[in-house]
PDB file of N, CA and C in Angstrom:
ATOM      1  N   UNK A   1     -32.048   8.585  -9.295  1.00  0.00           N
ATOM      2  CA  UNK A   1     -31.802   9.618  -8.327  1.00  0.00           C
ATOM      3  C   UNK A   1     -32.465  10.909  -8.796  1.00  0.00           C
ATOM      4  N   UNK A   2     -32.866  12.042  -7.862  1.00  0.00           N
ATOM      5  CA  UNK A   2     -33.743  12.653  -8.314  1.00  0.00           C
ATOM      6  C   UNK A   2     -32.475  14.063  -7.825  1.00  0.00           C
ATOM      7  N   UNK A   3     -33.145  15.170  -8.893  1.00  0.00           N
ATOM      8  CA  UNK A   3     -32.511  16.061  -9.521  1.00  0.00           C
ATOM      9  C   UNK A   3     -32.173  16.710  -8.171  1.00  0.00           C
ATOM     10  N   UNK A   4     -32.069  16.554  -6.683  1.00  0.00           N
ATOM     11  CA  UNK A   4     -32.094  17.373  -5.694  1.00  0.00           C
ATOM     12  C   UNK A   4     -30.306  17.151  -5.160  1.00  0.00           C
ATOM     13  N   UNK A   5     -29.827  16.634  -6.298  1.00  0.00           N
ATOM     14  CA  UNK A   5     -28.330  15.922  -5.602  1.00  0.00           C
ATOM     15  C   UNK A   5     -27.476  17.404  -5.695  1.00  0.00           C
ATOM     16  N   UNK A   6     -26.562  17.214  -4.254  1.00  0.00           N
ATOM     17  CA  UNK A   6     -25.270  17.988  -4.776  1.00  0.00           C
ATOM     18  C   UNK A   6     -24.239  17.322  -4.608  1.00  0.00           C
ATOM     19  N   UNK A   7     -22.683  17.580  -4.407  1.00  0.00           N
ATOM     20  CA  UNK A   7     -21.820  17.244  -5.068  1.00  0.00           C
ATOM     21  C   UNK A   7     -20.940  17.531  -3.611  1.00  0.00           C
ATOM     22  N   UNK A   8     -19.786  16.941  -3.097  1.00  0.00           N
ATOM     23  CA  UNK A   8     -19.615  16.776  -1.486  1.00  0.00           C
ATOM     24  C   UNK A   8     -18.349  16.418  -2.215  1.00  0.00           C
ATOM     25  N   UNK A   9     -17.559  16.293  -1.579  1.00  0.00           N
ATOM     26  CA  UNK A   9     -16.431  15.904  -0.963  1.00  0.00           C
ATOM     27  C   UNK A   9     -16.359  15.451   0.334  1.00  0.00           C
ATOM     28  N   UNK A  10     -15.508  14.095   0.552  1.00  0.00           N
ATOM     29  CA  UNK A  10     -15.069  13.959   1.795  1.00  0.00           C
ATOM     30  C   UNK A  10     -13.457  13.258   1.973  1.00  0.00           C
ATOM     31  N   UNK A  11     -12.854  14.085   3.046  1.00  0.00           N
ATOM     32  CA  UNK A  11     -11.684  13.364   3.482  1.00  0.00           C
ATOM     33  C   UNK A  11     -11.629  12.718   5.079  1.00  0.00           C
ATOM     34  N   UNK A  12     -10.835  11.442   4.676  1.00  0.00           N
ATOM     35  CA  UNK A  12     -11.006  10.290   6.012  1.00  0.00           C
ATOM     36  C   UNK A  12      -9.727   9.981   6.523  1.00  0.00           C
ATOM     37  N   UNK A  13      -8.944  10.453   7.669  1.00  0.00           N
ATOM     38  CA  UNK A  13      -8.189   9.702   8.093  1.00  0.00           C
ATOM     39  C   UNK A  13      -8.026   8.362   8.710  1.00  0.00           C
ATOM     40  N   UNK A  14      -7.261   7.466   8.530  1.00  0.00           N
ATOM     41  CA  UNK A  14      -7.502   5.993   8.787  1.00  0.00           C
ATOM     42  C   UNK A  14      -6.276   5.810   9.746  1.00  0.00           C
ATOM     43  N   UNK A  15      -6.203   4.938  10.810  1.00  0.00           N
ATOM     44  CA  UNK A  15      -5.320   4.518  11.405  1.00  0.00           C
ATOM     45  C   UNK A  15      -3.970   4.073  10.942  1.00  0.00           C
ATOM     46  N   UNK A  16      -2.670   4.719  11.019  1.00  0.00           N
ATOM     47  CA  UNK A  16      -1.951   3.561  10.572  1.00  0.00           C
ATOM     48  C   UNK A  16      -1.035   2.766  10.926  1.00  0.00           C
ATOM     49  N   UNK A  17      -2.006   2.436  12.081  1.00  0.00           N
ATOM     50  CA  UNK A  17      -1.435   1.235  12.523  1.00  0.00           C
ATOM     51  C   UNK A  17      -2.499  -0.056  12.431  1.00  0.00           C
ATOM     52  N   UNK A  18      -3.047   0.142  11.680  1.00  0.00           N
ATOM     53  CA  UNK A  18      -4.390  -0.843  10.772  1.00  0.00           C
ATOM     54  C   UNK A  18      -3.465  -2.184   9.989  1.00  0.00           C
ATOM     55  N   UNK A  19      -4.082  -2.927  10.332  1.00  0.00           N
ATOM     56  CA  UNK A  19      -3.529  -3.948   8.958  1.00  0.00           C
ATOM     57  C   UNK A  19      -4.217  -3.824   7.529  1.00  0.00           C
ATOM     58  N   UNK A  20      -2.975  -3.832   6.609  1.00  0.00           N
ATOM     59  CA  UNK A  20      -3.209  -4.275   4.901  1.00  0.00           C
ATOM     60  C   UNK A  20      -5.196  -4.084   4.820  1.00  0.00           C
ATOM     61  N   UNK A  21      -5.239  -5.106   5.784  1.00  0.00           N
ATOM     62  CA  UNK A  21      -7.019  -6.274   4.972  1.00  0.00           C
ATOM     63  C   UNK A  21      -7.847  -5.517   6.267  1.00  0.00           C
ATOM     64  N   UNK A  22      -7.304  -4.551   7.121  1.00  0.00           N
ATOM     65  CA  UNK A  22      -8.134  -3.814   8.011  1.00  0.00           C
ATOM     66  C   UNK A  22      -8.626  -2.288   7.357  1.00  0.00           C
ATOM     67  N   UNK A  23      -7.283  -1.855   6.623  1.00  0.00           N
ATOM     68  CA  UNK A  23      -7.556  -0.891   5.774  1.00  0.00           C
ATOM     69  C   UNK A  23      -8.264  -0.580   4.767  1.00  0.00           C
ATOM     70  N   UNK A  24      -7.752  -1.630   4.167  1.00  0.00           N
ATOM     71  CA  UNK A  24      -8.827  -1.890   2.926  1.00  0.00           C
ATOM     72  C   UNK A  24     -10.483  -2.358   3.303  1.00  0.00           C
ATOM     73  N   UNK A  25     -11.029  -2.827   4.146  1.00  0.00           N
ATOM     74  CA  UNK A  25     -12.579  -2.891   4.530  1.00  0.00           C
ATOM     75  C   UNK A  25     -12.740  -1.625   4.908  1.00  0.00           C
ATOM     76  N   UNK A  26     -11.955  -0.894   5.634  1.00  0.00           N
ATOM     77  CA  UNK A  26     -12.182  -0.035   5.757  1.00  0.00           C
ATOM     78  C   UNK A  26     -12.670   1.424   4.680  1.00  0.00           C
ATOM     79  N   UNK A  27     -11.536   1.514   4.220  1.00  0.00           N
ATOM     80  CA  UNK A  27     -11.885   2.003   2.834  1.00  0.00           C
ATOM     81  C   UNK A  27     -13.582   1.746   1.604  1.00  0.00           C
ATOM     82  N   UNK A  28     -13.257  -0.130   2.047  1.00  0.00           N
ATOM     83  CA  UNK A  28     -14.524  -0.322   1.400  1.00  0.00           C
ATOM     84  C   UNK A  28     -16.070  -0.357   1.767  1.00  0.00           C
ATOM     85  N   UNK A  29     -15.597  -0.219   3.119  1.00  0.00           N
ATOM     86  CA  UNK A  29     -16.941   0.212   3.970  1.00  0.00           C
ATOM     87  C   UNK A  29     -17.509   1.505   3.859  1.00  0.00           C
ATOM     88  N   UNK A  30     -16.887   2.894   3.663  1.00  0.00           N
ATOM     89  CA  UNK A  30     -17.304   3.912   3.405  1.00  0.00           C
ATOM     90  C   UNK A  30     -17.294   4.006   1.857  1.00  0.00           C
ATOM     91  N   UNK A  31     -16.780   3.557   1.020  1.00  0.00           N
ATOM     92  CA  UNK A  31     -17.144   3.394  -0.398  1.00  0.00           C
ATOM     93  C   UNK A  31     -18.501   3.040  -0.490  1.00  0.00           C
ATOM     94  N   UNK A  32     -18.887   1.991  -0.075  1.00  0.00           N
ATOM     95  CA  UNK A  32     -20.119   1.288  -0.345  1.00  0.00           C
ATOM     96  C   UNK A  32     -21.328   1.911  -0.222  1.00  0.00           C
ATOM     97  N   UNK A  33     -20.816   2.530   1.448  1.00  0.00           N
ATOM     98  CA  UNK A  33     -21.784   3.462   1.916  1.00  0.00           C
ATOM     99  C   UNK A  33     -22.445   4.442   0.633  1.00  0.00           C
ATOM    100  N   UNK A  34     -21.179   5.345   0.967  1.00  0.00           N
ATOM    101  CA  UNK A  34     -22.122   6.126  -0.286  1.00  0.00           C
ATOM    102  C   UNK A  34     -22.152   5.655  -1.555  1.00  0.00           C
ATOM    103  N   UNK A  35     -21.786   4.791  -2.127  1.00  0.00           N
ATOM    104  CA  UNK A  35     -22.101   4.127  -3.626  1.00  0.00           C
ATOM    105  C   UNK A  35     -23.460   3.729  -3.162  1.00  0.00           C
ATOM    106  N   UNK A  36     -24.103   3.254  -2.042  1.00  0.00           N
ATOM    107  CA  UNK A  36     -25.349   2.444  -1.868  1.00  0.00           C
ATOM    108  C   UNK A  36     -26.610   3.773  -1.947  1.00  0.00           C
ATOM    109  N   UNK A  37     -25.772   4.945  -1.409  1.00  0.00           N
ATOM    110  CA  UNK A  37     -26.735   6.249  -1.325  1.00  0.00           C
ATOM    111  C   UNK A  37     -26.520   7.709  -1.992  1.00  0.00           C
ATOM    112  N   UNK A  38     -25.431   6.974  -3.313  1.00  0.00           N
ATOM    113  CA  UNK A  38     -25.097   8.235  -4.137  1.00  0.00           C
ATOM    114  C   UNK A  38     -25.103   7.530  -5.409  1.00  0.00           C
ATOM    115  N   UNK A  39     -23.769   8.716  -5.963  1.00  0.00           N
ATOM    116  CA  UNK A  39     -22.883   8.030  -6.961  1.00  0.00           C
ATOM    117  C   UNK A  39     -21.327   8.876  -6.843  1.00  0.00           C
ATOM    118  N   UNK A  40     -20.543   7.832  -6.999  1.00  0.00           N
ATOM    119  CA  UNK A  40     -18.877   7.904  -6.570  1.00  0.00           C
ATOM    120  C   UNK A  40     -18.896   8.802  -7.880  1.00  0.00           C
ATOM    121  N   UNK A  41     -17.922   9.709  -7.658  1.00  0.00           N
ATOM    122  CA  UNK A  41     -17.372  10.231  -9.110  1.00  0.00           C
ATOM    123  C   UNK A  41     -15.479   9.800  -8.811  1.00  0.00           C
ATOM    124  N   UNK A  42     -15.173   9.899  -7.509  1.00  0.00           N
ATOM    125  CA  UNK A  42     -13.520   9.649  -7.642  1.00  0.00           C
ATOM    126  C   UNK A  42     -13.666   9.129  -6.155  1.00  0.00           C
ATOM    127  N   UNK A  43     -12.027   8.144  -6.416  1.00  0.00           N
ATOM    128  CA  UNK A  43     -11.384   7.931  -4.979  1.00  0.00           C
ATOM    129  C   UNK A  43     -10.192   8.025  -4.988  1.00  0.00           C
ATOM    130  N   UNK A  44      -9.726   8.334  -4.094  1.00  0.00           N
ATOM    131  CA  UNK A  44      -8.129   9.372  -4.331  1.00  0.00           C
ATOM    132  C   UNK A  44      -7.658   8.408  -2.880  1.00  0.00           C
ATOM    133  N   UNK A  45      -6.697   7.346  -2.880  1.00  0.00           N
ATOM    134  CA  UNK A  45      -6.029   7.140  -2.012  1.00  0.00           C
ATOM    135  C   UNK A  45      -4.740   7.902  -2.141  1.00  0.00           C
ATOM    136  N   UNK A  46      -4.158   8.408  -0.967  1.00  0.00           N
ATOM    137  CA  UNK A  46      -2.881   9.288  -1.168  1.00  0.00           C
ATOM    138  C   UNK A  46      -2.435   8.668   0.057  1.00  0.00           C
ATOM    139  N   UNK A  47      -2.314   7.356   0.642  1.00  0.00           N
ATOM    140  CA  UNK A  47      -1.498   6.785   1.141  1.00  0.00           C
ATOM    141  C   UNK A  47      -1.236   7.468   2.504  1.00  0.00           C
ATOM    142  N   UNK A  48      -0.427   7.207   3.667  1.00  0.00           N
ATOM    143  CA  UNK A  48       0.559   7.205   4.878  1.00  0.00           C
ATOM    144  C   UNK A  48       1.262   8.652   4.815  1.00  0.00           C
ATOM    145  N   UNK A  49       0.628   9.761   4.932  1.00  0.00           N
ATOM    146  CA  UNK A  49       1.265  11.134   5.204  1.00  0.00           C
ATOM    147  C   UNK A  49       1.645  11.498   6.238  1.00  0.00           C
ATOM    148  N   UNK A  50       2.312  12.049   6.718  1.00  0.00           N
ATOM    149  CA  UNK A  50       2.634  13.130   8.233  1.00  0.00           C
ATOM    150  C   UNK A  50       1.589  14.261   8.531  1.00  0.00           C
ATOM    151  N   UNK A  51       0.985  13.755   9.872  1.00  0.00           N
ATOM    152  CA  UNK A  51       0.231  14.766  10.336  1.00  0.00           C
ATOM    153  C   UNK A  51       0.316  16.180  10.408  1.00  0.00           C
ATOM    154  N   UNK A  52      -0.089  17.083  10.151  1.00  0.00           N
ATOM    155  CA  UNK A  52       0.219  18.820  10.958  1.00  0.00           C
ATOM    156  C   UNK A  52       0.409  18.304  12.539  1.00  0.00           C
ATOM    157  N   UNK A  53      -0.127  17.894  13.266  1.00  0.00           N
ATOM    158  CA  UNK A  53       0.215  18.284  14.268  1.00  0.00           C
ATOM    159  C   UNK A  53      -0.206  16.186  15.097  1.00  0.00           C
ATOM    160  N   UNK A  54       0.673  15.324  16.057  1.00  0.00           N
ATOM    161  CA  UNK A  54       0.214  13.838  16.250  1.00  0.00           C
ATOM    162  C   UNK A  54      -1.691  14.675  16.611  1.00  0.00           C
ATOM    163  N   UNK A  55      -2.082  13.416  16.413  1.00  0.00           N
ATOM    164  CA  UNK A  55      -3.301  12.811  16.801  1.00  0.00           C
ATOM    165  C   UNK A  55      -3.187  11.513  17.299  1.00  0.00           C
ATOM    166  N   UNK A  56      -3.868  11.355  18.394  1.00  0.00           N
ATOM    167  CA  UNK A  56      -3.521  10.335  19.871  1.00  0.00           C
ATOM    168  C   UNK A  56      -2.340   9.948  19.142  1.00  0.00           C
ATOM    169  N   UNK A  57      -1.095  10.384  19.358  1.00  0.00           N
ATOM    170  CA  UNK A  57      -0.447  10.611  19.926  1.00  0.00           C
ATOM    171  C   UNK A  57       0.368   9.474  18.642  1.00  0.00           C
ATOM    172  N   UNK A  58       0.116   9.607  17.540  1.00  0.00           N
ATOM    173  CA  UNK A  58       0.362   9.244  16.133  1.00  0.00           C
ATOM    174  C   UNK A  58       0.581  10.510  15.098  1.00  0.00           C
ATOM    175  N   UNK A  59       1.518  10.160  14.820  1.00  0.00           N
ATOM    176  CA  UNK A  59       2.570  11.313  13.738  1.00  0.00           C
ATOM    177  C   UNK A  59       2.019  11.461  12.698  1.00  0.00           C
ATOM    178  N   UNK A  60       1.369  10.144  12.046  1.00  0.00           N
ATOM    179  CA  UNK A  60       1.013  10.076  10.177  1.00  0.00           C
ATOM    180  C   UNK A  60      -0.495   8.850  10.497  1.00  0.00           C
ATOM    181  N   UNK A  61      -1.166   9.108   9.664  1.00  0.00           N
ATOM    182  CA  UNK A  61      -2.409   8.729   9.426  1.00  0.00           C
ATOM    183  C   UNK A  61      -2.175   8.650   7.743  1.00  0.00           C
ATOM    184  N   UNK A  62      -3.514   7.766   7.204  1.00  0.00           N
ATOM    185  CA  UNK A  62      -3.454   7.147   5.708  1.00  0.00           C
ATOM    186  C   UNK A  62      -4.847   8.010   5.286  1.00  0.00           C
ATOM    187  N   UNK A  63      -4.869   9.014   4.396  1.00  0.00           N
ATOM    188  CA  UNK A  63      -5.506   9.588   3.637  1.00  0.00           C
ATOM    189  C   UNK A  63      -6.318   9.066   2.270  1.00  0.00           C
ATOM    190  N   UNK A  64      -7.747   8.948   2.543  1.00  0.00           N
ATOM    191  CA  UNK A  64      -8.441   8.603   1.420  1.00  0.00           C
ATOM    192  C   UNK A  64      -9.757   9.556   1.197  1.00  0.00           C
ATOM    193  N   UNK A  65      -9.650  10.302  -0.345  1.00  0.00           N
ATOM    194  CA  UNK A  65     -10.373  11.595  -0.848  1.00  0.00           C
ATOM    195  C   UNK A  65     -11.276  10.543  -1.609  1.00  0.00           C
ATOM    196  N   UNK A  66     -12.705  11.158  -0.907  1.00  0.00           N
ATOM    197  CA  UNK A  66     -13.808  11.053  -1.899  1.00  0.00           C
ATOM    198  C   UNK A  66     -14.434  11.784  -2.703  1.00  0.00           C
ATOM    199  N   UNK A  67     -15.002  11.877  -4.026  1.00  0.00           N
ATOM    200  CA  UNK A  67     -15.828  12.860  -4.562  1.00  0.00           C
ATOM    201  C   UNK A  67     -16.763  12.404  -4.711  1.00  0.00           C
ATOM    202  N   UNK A  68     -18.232  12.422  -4.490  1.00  0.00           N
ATOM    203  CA  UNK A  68     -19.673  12.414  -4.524  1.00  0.00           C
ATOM    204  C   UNK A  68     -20.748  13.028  -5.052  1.00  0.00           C
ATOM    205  N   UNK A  69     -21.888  12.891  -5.226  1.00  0.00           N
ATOM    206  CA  UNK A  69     -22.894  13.521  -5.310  1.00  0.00           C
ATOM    207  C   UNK A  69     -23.963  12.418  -4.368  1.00  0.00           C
ATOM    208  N   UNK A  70     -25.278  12.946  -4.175  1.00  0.00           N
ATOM    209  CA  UNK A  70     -25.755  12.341  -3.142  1.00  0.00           C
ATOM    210  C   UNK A  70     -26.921  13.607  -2.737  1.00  0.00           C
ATOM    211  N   UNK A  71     -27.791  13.052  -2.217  1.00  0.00           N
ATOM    212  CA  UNK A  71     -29.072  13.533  -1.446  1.00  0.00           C
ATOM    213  C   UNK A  71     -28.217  14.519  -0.111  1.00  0.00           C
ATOM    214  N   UNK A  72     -29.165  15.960   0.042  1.00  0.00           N
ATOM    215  CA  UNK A  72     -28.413  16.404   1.310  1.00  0.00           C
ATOM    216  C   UNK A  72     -28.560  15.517   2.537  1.00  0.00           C
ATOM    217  N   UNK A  73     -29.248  14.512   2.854  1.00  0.00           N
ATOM    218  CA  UNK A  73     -28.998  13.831   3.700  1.00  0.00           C
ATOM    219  C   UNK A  73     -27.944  13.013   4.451  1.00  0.00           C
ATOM    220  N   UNK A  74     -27.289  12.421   2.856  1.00  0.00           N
ATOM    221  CA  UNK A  74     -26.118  11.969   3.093  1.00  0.00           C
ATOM    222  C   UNK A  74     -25.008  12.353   3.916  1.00  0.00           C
ATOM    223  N   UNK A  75     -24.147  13.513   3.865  1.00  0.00           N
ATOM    224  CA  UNK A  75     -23.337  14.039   4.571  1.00  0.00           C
ATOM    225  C   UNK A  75     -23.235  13.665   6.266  1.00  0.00           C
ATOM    226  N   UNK A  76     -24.364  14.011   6.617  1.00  0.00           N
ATOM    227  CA  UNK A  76     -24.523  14.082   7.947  1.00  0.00           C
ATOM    228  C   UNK A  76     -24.396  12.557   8.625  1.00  0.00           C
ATOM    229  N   UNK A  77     -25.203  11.711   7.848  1.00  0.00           N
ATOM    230  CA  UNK A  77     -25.567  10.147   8.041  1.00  0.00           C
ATOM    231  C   UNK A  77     -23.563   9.690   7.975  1.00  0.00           C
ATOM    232  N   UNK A  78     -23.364  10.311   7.063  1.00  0.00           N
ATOM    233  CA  UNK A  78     -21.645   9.411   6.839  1.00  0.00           C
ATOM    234  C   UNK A  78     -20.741  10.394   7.961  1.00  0.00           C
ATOM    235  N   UNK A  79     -20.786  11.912   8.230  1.00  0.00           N
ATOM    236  CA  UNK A  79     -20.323  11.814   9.583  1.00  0.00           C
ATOM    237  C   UNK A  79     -20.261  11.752  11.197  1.00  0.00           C
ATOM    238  N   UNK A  80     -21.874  11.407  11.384  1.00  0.00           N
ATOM    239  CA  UNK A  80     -22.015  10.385  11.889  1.00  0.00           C
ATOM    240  C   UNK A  80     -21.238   8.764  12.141  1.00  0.00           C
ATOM    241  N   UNK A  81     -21.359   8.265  11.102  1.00  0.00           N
ATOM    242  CA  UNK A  81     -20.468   6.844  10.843  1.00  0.00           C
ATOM    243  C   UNK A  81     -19.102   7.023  11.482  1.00  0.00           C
ATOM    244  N   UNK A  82     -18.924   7.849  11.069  1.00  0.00           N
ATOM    245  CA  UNK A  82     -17.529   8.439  10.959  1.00  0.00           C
ATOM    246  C   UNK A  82     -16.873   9.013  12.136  1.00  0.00           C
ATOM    247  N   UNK A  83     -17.576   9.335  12.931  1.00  0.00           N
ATOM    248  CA  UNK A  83     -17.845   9.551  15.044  1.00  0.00           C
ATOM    249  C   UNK A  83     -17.463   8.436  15.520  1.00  0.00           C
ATOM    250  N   UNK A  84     -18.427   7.624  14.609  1.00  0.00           N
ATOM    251  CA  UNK A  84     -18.463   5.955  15.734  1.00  0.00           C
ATOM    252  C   UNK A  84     -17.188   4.848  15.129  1.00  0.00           C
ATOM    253  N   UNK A  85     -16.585   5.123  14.288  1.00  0.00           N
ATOM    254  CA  UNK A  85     -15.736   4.148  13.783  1.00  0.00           C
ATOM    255  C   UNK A  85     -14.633   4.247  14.647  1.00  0.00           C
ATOM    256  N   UNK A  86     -14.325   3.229  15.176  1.00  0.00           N
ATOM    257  CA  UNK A  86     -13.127   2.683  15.578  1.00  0.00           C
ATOM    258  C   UNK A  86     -11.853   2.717  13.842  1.00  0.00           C
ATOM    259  N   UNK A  87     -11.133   3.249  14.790  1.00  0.00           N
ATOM    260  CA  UNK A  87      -9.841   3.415  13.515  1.00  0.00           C
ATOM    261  C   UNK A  87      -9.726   4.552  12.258  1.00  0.00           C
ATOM    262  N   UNK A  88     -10.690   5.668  12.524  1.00  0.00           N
ATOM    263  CA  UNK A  88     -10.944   6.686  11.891  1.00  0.00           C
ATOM    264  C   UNK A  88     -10.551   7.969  12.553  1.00  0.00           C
ATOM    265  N   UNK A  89      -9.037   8.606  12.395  1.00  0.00           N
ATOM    266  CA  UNK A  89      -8.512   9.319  12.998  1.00  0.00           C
ATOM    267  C   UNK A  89      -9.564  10.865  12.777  1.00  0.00           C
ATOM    268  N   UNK A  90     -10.053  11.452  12.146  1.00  0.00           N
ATOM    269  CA  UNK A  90     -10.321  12.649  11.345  1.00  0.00           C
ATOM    270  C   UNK A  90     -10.983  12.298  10.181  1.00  0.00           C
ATOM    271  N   UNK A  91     -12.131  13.345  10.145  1.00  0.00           N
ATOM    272  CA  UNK A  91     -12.597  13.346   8.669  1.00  0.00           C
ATOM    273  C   UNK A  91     -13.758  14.758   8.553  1.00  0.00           C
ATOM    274  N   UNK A  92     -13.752  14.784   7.111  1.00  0.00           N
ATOM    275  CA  UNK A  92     -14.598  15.989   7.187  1.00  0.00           C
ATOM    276  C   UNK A  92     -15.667  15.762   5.763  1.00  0.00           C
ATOM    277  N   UNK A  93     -16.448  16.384   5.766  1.00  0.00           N
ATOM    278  CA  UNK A  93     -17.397  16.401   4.498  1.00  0.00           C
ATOM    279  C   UNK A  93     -17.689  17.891   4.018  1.00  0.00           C
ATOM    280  N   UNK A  94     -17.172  17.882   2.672  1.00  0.00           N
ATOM    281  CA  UNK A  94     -17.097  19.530   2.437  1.00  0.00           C
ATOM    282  C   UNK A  94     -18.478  19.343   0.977  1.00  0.00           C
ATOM    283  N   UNK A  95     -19.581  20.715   1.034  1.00  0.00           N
ATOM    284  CA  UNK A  95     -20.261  20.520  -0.375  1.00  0.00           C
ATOM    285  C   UNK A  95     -19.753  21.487  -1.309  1.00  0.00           C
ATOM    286  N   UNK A  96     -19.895  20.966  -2.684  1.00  0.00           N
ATOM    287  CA  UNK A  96     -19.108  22.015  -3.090  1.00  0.00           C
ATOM    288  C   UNK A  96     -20.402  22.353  -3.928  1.00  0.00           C
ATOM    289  N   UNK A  97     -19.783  24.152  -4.045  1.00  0.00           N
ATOM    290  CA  UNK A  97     -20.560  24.872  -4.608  1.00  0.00           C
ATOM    291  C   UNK A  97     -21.100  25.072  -5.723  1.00  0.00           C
ATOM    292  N   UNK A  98     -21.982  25.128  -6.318  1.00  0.00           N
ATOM    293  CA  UNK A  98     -22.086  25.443  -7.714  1.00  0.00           C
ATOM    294  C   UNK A  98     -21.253  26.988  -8.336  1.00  0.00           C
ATOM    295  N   UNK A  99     -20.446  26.410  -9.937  1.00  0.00           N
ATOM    296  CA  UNK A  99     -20.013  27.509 -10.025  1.00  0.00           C
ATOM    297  C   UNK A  99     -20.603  28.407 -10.707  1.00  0.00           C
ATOM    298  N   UNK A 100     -20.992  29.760 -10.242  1.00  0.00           N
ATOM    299  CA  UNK A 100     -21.446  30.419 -11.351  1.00  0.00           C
ATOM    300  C   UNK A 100     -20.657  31.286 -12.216  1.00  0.00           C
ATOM    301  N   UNK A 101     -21.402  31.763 -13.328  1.00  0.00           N
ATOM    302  CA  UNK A 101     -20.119  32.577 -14.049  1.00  0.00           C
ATOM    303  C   UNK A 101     -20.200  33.985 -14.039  1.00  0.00           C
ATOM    304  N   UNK A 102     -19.254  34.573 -13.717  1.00  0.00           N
ATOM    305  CA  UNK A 102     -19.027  36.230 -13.352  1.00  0.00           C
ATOM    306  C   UNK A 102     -20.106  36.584 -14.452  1.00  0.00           C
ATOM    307  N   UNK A 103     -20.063  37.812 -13.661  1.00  0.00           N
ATOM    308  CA  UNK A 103     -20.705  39.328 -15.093  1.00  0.00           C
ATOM    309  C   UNK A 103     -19.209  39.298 -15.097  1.00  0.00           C
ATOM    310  N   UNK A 104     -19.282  40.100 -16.246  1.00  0.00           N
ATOM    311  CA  UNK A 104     -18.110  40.852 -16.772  1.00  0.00           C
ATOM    312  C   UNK A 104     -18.245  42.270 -16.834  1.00  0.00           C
ATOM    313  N   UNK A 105     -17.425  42.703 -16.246  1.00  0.00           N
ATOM    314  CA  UNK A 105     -17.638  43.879 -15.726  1.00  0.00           C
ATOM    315  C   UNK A 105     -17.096  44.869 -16.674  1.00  0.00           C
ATOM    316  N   UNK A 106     -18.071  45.543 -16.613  1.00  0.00           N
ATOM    317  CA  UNK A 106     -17.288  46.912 -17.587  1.00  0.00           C
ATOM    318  C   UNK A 106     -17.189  48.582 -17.301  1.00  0.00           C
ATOM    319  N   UNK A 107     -16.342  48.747 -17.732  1.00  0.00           N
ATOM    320  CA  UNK A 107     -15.739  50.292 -17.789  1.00  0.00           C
ATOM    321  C   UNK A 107     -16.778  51.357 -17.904  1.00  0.00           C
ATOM    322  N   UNK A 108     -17.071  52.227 -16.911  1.00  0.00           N
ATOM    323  CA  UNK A 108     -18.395  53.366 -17.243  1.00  0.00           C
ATOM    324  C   UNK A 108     -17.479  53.802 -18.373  1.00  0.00           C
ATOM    325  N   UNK A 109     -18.703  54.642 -19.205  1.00  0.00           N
ATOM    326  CA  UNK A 109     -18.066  54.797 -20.326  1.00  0.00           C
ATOM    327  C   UNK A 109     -17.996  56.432 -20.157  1.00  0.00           C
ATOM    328  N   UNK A 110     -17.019  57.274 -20.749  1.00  0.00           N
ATOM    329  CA  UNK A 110     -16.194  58.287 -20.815  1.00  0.00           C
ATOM    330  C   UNK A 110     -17.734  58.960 -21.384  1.00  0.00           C
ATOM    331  N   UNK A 111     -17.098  60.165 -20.440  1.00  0.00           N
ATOM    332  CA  UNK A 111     -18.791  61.105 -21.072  1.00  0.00           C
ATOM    333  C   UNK A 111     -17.842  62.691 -21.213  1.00  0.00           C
ATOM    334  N   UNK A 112     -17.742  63.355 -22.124  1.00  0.00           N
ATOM    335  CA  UNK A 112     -17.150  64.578 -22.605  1.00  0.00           C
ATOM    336  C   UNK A 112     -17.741  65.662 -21.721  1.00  0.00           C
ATOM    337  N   UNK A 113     -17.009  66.871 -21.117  1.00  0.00           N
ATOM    338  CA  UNK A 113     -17.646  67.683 -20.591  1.00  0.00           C
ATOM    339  C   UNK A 113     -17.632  68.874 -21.210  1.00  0.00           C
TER     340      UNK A 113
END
């Protein structure tokens, strides 16, 4: 992979009213994805939560956090996917920033009058 990668996040809501072995392809279908056009750094299933507010007209959806790196191309291509999937309540793709490190700021210095 060439040095142009950044570093993304994405979160996916999943149906849950999915079966066990519907969920899980599911899950492993967008894994793959970007494992095939990145590299995974984490996957964070956090399970069957309560919505902020229903979506069609469903209370709780099943939450799965990705962390990535990947070509800027990627993002767009996976939400895309992510439009067209049947059983994909919500999702978003966030990049994260590089951090830089403050100046440190200092005190004008005291001048005698």
């Amino acid at each position: 992979m060439e040095n142009n990668c950044n570093s993304y996040e994405t979160l996916f809501v999943i149906d849950p009213d999915l079966t066990e072995e519907a969920y899980r392809a599911m899950v492993e279908k967008f894994t793959k994805l970007i494992s095939d056009n990145g590299e995974i750094e984490s996957v964070d299933e956090w399970g069957k939560r309560r919505l902020a507010y229903p979506i069609n007209d469903k209370p709780e959806g099943c939450y799965v956090l990705v962390n990535f790196k990947s070509e800027p191309s990627l993002p767009s291509e996976l939400e895309r996917i992510f439009g067209i999937t049947e059983g994909i309540m919500r999702s978003i793709v966030v990049r994260h920033e590089e951090k830089k490190p403050r100046a440190k700021k200092t005190a004008p210095a005291k001048t005698e009058a």
